[in-house]
N, C-alpha and C. Protein backbone atom coordinates (compact mmCIF):
# COMPACT_ATOMS: atom_id res chain seq x y z
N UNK A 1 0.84 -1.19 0.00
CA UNK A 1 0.00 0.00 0.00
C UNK A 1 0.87 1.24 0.00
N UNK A 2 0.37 1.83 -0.42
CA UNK A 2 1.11 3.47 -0.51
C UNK A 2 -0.01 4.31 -0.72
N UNK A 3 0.54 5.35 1.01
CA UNK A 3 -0.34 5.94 1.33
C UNK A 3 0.08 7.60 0.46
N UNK A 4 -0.84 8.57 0.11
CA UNK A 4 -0.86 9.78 0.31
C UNK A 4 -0.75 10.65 1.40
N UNK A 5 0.11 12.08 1.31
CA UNK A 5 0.44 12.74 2.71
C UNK A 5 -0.80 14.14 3.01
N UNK A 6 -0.47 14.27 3.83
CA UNK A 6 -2.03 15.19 4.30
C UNK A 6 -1.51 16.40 3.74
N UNK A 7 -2.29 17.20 2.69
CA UNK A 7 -1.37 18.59 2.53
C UNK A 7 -2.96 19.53 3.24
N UNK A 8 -2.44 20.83 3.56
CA UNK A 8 -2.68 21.92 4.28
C UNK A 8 -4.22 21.72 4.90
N UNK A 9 -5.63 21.92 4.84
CA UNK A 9 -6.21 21.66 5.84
C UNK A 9 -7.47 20.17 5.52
N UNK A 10 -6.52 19.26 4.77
CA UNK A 10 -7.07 17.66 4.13
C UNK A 10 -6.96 17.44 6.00
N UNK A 11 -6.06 17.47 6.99
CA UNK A 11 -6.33 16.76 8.19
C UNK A 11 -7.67 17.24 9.11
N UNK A 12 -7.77 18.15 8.94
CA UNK A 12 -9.26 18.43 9.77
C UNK A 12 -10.49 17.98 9.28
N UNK A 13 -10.74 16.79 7.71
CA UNK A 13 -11.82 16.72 7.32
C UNK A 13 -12.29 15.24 7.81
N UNK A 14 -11.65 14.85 8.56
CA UNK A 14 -11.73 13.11 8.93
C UNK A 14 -12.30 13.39 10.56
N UNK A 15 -12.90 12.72 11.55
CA UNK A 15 -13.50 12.37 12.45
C UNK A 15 -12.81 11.93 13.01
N UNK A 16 -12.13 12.32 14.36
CA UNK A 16 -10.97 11.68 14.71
C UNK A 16 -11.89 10.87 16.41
N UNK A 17 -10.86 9.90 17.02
CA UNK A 17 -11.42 9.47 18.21
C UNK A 17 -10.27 10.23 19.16
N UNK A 18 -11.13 11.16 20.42
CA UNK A 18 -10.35 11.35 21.28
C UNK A 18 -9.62 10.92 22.27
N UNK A 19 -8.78 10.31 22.32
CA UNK A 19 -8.29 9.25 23.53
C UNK A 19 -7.38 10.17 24.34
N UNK A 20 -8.30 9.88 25.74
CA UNK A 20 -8.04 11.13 27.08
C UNK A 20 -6.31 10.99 27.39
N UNK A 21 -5.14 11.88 27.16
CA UNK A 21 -3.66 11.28 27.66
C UNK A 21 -3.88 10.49 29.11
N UNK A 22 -4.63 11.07 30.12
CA UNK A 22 -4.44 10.23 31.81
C UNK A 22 -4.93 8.96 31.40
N UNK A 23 -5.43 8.49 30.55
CA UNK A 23 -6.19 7.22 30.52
C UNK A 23 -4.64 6.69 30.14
N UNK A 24 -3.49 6.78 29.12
CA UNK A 24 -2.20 6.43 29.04
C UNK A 24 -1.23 6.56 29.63
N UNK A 25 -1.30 7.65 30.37
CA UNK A 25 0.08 8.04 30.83
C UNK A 25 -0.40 7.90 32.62
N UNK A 26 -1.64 8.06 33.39
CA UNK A 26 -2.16 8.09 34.51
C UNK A 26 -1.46 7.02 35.25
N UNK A 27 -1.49 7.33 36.64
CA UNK A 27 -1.20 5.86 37.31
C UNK A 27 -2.52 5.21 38.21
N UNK A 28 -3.87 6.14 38.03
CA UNK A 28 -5.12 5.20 38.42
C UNK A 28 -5.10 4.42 37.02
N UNK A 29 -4.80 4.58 35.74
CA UNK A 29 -5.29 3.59 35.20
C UNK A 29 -4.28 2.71 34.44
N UNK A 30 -3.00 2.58 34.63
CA UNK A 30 -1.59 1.56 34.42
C UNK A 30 -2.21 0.40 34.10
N UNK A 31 -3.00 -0.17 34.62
CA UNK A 31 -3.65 -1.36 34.66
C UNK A 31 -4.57 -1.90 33.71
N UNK A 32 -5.19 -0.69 32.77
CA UNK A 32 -6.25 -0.59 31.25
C UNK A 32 -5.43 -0.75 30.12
N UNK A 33 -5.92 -2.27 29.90
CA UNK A 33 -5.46 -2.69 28.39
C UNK A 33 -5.79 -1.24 26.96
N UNK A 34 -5.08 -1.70 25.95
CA UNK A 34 -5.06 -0.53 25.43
C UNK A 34 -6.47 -1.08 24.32
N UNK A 35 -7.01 -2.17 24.67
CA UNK A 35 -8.36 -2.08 23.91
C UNK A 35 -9.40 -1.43 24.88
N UNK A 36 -9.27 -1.69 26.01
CA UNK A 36 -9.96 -0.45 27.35
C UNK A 36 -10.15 0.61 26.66
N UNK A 37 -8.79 1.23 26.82
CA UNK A 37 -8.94 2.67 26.48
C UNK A 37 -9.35 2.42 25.16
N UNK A 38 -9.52 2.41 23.85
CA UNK A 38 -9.62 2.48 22.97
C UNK A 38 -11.39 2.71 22.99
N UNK A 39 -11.84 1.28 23.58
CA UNK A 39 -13.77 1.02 23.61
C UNK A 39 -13.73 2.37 24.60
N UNK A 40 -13.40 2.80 25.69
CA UNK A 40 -13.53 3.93 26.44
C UNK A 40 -13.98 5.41 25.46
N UNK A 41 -13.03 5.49 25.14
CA UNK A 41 -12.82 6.70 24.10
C UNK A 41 -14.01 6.48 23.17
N UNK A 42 -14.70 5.54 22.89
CA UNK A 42 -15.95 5.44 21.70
C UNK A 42 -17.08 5.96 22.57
N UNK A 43 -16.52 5.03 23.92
CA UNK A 43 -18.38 5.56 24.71
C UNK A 43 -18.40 6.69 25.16
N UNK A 44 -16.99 7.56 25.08
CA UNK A 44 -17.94 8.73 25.55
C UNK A 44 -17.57 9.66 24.24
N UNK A 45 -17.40 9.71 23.01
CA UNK A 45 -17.84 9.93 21.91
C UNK A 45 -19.24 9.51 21.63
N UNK A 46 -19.71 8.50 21.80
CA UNK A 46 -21.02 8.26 22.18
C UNK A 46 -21.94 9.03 23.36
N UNK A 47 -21.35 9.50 24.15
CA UNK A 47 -22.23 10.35 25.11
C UNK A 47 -22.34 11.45 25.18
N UNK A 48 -21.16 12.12 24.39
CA UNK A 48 -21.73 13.36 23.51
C UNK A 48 -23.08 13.37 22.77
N UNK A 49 -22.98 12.63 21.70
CA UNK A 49 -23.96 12.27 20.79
C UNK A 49 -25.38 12.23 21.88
N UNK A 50 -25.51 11.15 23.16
CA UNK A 50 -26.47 10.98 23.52
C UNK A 50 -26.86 12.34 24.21
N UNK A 51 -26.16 12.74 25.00
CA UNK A 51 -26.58 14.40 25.29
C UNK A 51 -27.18 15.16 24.50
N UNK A 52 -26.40 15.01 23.68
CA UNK A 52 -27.25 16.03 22.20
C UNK A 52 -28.21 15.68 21.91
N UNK A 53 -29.14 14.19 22.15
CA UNK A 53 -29.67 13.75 21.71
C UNK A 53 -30.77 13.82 22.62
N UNK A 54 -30.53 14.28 23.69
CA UNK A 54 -30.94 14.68 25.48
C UNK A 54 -31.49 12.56 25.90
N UNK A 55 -30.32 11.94 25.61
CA UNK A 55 -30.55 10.80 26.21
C UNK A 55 -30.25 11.13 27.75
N UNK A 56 -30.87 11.74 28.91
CA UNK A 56 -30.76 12.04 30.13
C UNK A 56 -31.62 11.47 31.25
N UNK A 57 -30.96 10.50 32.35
CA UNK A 57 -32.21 9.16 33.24
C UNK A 57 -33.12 10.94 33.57
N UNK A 58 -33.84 10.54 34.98
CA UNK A 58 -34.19 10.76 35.95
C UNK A 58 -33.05 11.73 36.88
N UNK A 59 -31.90 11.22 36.79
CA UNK A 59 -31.03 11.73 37.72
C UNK A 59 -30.36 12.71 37.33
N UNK A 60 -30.34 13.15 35.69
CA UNK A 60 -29.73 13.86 34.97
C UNK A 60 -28.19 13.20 34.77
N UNK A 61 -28.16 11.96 34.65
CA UNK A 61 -27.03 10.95 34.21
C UNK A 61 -27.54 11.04 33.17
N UNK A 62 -26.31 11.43 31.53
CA UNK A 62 -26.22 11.18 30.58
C UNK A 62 -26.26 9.19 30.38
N UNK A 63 -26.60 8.73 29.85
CA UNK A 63 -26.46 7.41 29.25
C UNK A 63 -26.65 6.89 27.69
N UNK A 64 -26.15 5.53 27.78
CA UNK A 64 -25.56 5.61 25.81
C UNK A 64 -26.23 4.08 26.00
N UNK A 65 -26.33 3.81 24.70
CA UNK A 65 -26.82 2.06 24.21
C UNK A 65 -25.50 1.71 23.56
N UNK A 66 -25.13 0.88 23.97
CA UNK A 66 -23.61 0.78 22.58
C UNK A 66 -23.72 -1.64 22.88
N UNK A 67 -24.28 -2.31 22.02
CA UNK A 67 -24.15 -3.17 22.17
C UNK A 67 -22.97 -4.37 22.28
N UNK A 68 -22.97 -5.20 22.44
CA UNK A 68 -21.78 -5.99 22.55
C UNK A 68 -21.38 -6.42 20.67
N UNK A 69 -22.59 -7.23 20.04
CA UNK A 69 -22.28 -6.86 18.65
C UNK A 69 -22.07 -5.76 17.78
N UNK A 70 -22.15 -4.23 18.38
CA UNK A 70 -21.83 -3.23 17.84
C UNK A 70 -20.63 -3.03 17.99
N UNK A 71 -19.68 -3.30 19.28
CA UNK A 71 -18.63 -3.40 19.48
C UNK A 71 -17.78 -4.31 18.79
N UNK A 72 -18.36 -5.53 18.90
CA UNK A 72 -17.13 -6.75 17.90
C UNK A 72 -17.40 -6.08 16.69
N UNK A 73 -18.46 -5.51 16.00
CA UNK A 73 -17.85 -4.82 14.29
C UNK A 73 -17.06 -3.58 14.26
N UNK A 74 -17.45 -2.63 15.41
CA UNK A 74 -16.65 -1.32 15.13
C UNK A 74 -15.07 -1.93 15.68
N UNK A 75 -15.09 -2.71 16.57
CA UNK A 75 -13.62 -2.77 16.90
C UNK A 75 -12.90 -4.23 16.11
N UNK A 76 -13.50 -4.76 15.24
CA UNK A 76 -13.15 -6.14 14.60
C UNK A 76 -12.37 -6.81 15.33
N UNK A 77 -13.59 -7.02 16.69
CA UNK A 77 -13.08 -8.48 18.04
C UNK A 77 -14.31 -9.45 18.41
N UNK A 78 -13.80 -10.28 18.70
CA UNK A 78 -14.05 -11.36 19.44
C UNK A 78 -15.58 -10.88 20.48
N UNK A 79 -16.72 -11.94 20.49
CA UNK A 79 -17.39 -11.84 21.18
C UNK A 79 -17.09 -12.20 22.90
N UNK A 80 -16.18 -12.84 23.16
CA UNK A 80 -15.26 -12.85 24.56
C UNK A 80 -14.17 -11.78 24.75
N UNK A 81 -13.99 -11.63 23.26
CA UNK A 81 -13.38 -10.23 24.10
C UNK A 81 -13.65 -9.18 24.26
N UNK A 82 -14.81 -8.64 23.09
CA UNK A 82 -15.74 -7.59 23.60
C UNK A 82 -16.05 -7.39 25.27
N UNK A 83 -16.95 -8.60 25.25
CA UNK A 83 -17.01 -9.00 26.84
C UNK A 83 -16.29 -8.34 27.71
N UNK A 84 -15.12 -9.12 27.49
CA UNK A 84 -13.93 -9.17 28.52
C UNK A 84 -13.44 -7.82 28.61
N UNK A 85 -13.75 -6.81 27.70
CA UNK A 85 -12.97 -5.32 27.78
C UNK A 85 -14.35 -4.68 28.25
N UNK A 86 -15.22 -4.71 27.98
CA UNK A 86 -16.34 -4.30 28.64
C UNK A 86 -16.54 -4.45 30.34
N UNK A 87 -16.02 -5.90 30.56
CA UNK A 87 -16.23 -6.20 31.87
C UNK A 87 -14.48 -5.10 32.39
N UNK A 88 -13.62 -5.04 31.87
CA UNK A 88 -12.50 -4.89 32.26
C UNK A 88 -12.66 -3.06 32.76
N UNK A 89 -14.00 -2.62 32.13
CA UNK A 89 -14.12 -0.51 32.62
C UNK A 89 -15.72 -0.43 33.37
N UNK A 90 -16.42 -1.46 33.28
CA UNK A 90 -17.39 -2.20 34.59
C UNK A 90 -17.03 -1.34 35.73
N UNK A 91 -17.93 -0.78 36.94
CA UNK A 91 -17.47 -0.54 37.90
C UNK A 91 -17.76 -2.03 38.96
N UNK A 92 -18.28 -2.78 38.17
CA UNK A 92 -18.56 -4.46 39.42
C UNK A 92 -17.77 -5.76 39.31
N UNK A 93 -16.96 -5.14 37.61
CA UNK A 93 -15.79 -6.39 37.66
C UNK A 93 -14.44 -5.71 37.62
N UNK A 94 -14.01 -4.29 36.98
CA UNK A 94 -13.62 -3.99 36.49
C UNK A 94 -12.79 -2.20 37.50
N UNK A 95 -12.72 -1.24 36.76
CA UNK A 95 -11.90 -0.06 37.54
C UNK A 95 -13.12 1.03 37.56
N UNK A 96 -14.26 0.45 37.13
CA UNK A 96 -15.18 1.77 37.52
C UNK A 96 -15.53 2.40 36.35
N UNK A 97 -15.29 2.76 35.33
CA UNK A 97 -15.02 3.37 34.50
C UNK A 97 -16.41 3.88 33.65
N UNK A 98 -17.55 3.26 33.42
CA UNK A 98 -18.71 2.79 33.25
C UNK A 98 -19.50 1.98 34.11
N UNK A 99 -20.55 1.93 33.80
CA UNK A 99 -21.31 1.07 35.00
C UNK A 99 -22.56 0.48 33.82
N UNK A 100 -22.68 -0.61 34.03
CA UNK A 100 -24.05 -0.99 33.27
C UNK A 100 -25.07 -1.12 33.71
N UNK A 101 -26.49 -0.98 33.40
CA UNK A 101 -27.76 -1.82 33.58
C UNK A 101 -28.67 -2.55 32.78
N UNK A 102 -28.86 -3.57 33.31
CA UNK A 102 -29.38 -4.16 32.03
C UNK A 102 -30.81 -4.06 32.50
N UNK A 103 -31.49 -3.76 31.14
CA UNK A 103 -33.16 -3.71 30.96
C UNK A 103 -34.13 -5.23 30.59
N UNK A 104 -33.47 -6.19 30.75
CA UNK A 104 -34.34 -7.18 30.55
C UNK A 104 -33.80 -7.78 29.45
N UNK A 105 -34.28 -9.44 28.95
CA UNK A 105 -34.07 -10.27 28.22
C UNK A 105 -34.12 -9.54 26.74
N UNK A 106 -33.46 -9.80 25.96
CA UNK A 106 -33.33 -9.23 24.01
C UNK A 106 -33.25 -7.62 24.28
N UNK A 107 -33.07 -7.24 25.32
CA UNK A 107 -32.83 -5.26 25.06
C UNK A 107 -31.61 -4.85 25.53
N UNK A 108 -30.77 -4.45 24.88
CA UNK A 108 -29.81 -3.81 25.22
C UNK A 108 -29.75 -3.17 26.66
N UNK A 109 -27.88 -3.58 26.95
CA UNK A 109 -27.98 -2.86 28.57
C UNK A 109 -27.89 -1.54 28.20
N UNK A 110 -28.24 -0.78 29.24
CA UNK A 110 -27.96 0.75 29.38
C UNK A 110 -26.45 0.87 29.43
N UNK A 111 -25.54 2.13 29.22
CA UNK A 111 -24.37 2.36 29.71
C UNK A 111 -24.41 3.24 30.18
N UNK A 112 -23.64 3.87 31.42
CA UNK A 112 -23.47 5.10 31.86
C UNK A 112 -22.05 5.23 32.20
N UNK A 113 -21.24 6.12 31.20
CA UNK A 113 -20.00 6.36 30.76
C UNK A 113 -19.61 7.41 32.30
N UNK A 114 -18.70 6.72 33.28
CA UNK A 114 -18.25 7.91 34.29
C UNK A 114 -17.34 8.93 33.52
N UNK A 115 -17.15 9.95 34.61
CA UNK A 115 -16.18 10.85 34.31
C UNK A 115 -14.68 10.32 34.61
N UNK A 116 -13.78 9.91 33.60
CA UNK A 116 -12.27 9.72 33.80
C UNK A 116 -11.89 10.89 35.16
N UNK A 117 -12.01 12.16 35.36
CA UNK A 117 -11.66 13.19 35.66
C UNK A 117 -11.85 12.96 37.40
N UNK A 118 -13.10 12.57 37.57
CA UNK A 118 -13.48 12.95 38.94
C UNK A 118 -12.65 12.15 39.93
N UNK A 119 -11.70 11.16 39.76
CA UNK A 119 -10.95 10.80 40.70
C UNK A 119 -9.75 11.68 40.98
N UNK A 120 -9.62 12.60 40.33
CA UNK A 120 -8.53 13.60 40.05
C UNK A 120 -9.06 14.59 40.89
N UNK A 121 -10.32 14.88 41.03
CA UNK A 121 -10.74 15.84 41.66
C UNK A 121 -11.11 15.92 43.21
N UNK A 122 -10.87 14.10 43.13
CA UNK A 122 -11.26 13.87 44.78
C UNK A 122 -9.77 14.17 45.04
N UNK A 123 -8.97 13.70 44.57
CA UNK A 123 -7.56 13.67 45.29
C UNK A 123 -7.16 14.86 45.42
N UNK A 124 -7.32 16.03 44.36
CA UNK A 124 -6.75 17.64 44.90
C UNK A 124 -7.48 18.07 46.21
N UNK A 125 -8.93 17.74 45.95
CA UNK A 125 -9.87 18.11 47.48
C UNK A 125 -8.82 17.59 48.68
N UNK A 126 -8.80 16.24 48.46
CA UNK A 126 -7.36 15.41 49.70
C UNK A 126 -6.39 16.26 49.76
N UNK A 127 -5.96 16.24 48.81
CA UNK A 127 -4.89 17.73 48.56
C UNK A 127 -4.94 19.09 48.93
N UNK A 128 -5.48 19.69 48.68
CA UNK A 128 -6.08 20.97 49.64
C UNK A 128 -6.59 20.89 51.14
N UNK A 129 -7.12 19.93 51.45
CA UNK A 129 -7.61 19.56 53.20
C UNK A 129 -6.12 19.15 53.84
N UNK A 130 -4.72 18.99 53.26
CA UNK A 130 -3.73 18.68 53.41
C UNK A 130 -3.31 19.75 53.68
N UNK A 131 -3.02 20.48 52.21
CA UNK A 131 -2.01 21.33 52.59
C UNK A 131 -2.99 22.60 53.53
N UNK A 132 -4.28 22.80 53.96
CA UNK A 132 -4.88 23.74 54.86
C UNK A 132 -4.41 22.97 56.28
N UNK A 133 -4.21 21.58 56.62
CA UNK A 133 -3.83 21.52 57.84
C UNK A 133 -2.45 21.69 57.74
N UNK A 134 -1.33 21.27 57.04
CA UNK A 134 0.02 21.85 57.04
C UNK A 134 -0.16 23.24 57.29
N UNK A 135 -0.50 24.04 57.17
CA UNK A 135 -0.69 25.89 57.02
C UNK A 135 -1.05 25.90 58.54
N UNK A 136 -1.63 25.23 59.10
CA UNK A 136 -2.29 25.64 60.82
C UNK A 136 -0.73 25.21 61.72
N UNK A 137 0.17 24.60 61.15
CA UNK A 137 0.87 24.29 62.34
C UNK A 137 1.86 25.25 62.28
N UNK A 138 2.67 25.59 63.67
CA UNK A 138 3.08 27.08 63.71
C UNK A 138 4.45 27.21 63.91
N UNK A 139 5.36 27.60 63.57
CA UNK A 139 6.61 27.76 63.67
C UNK A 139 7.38 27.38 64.96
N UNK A 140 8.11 26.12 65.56
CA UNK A 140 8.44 26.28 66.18
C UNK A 140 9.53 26.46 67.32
N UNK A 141 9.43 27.05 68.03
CA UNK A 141 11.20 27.88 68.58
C UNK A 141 10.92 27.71 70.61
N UNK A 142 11.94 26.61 70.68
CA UNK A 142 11.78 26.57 71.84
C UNK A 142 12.17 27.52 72.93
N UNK A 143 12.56 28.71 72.62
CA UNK A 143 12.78 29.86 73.47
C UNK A 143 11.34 31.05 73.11
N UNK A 144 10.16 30.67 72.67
CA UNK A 144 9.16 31.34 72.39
C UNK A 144 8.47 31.29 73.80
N UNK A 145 7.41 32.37 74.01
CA UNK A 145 7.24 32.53 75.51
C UNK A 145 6.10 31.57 75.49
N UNK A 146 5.43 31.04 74.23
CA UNK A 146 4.31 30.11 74.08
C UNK A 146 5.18 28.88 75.19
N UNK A 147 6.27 28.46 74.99
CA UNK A 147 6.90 27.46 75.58
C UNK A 147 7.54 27.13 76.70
N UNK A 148 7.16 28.42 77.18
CA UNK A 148 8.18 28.43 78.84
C UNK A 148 7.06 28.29 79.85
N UNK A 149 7.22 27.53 80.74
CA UNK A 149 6.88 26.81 81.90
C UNK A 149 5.60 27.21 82.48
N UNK A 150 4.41 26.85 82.63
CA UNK A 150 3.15 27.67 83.30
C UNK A 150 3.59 27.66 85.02
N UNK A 151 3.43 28.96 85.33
CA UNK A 151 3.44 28.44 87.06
C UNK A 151 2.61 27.60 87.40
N UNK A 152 3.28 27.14 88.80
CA UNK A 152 2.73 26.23 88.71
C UNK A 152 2.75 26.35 90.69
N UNK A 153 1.45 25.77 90.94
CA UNK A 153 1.00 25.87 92.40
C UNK A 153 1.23 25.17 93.20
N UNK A 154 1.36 25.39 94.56
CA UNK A 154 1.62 24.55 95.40
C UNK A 154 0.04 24.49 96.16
N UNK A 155 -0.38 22.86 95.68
CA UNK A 155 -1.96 22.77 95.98
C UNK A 155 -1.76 21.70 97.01
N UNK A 156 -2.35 21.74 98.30
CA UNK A 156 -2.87 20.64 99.23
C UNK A 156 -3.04 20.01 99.13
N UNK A 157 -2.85 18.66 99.37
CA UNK A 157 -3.34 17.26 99.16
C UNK A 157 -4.97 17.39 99.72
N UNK A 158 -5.40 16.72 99.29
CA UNK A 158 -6.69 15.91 99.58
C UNK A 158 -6.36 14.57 100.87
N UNK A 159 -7.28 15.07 102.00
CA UNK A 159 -6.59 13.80 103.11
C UNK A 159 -8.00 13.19 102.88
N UNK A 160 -7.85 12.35 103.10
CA UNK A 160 -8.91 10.68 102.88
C UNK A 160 -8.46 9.88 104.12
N UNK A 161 -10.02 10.06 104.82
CA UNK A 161 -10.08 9.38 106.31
C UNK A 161 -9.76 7.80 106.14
N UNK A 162 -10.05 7.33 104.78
CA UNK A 162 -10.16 6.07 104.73
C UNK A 162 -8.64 5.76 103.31
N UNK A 163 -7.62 5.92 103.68
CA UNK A 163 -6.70 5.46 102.44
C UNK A 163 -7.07 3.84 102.18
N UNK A 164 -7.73 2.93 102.66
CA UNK A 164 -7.95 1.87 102.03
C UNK A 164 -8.91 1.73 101.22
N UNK A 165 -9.05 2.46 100.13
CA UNK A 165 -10.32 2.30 99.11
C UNK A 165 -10.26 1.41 98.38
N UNK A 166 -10.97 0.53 98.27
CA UNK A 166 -10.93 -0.78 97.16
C UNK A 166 -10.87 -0.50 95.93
N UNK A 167 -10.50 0.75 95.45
CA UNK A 167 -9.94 1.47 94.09
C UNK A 167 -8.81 2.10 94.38
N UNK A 168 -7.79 1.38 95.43
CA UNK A 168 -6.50 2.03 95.14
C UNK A 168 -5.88 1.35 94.51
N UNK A 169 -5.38 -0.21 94.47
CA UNK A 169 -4.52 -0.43 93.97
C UNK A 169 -4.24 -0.58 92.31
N UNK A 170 -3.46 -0.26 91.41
CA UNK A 170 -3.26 -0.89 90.63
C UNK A 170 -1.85 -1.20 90.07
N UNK A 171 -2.27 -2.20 88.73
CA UNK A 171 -1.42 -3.54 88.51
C UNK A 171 -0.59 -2.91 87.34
N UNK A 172 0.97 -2.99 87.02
CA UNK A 172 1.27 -2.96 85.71
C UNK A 172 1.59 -4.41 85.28
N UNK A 173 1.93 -4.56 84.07
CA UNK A 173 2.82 -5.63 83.79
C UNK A 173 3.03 -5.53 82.05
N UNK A 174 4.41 -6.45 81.97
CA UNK A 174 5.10 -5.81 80.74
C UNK A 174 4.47 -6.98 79.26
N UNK A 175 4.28 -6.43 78.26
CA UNK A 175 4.39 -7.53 77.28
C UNK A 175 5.53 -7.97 76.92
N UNK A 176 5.37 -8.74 75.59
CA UNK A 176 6.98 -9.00 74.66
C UNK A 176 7.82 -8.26 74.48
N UNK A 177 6.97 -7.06 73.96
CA UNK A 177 7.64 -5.83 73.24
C UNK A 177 8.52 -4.66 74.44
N UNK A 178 8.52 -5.43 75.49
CA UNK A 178 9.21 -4.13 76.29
C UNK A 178 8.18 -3.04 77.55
N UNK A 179 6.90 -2.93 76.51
CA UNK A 179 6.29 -2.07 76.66
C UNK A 179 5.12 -2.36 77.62
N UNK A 180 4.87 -1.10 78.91
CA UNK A 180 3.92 -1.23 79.67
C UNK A 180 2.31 -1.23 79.63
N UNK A 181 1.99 -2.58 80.16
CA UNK A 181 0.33 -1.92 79.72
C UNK A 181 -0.29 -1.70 81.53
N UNK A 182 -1.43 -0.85 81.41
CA UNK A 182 -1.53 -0.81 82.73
C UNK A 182 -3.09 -0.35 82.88
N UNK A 183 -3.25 -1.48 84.12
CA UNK A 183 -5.21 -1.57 84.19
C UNK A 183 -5.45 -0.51 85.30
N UNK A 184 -6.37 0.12 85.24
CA UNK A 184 -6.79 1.10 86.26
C UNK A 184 -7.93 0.36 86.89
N UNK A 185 -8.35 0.50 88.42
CA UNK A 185 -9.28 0.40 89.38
C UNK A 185 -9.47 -0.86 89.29
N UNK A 186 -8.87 -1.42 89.69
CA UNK A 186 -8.62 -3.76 90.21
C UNK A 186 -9.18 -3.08 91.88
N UNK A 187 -9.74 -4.14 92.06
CA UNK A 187 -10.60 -3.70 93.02
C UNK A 187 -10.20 -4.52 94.05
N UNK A 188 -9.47 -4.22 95.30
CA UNK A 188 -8.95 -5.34 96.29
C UNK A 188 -9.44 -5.53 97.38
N UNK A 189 -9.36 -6.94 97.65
CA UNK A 189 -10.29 -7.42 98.94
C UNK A 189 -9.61 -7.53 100.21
């Protein structure tokens, strides 16, 4: 075969598929075969379309029809592996990515294409609730007057007619590790 080269604006007249870079280069999704991403990139080229089309539930979730035999012709695969890449962006077998429902015997499942994005958006939120508690903690200098000694009182004991209270004594004792554990109020007879 010998192809022809694109001269001046012949490349903008073809329909291209957008394939998101984080879906390749991301490290939530390292793990998505590159027929994943590939069927990914159709369904939500497809959920454009259905928006436009105001395919919108109840909940105002966009959703798409895209069948399993529509898939083995647009992607020229295997009815197991259609499957298997379908199940592989599943949020019940798979990384979430879509979620299906199915409507009953001979009707196509529903799809509802997630947002790639919104795990990105939980983590800056994590990210920002981070760096606002880093920002609260305060410089510190142990000759600051915050740090020097509270007076401190010379308070009276408490006298107790009865020092034998059956809540005085208690027990330590050591584990493996070195370390003390210790029970409060053993009650003695």
């Amino acid at each position: 075969m010998d192809f022809d080269y694109f001269y001046n604006r012949e490349a903008e007249r073809f329909n291209f598929l957008k394939v998101p870079e984080i879906l390749v280069d991301g490290e939530e999704f390292k793990g998505l075969s590159a027929e994943a991403i590939i069927l990914y990139s159709m369904l939500l080229k497809r959920t454009g379309m259905s928006f436009k089309n105001n395919w919108i539930d109840k909940e105002g979730r966009v959703f798409i029809y895209f069948t399993v035999e529509e898939i083995m012709k647009r992607r020229n695969i295997s009815k197991p592996t259609a499957i298997k890449t379908l199940d592989e962006l599943d949020s019940k077998k798979g990384i979430g990515l879509i979620e299906r429902v199915r409507l009953g015997l001979g009707k196509p499942n529903v799809i509802y294409v997630k947002d790639f994005m919104s795990i990105l958006a939980v983590k800056e939120n994590d990210l920002q609730k981070s760096k606002n508690l880093t920002s609260e903690v305060k410089d510190f200098n142990l000759r600051s007057k915050e740090n020097e000694l509270q007076e401190v009182q010379n308070v009276d004991s408490n006298y107790i007619e009865n020092n034998k209270s059956k809540y005085s004594k208690r027990e330590y004792s050591f584990g493996e590790n070195g370390l003390g554990t210790f029970q409060n109020w053993t009650i003695v007879k």
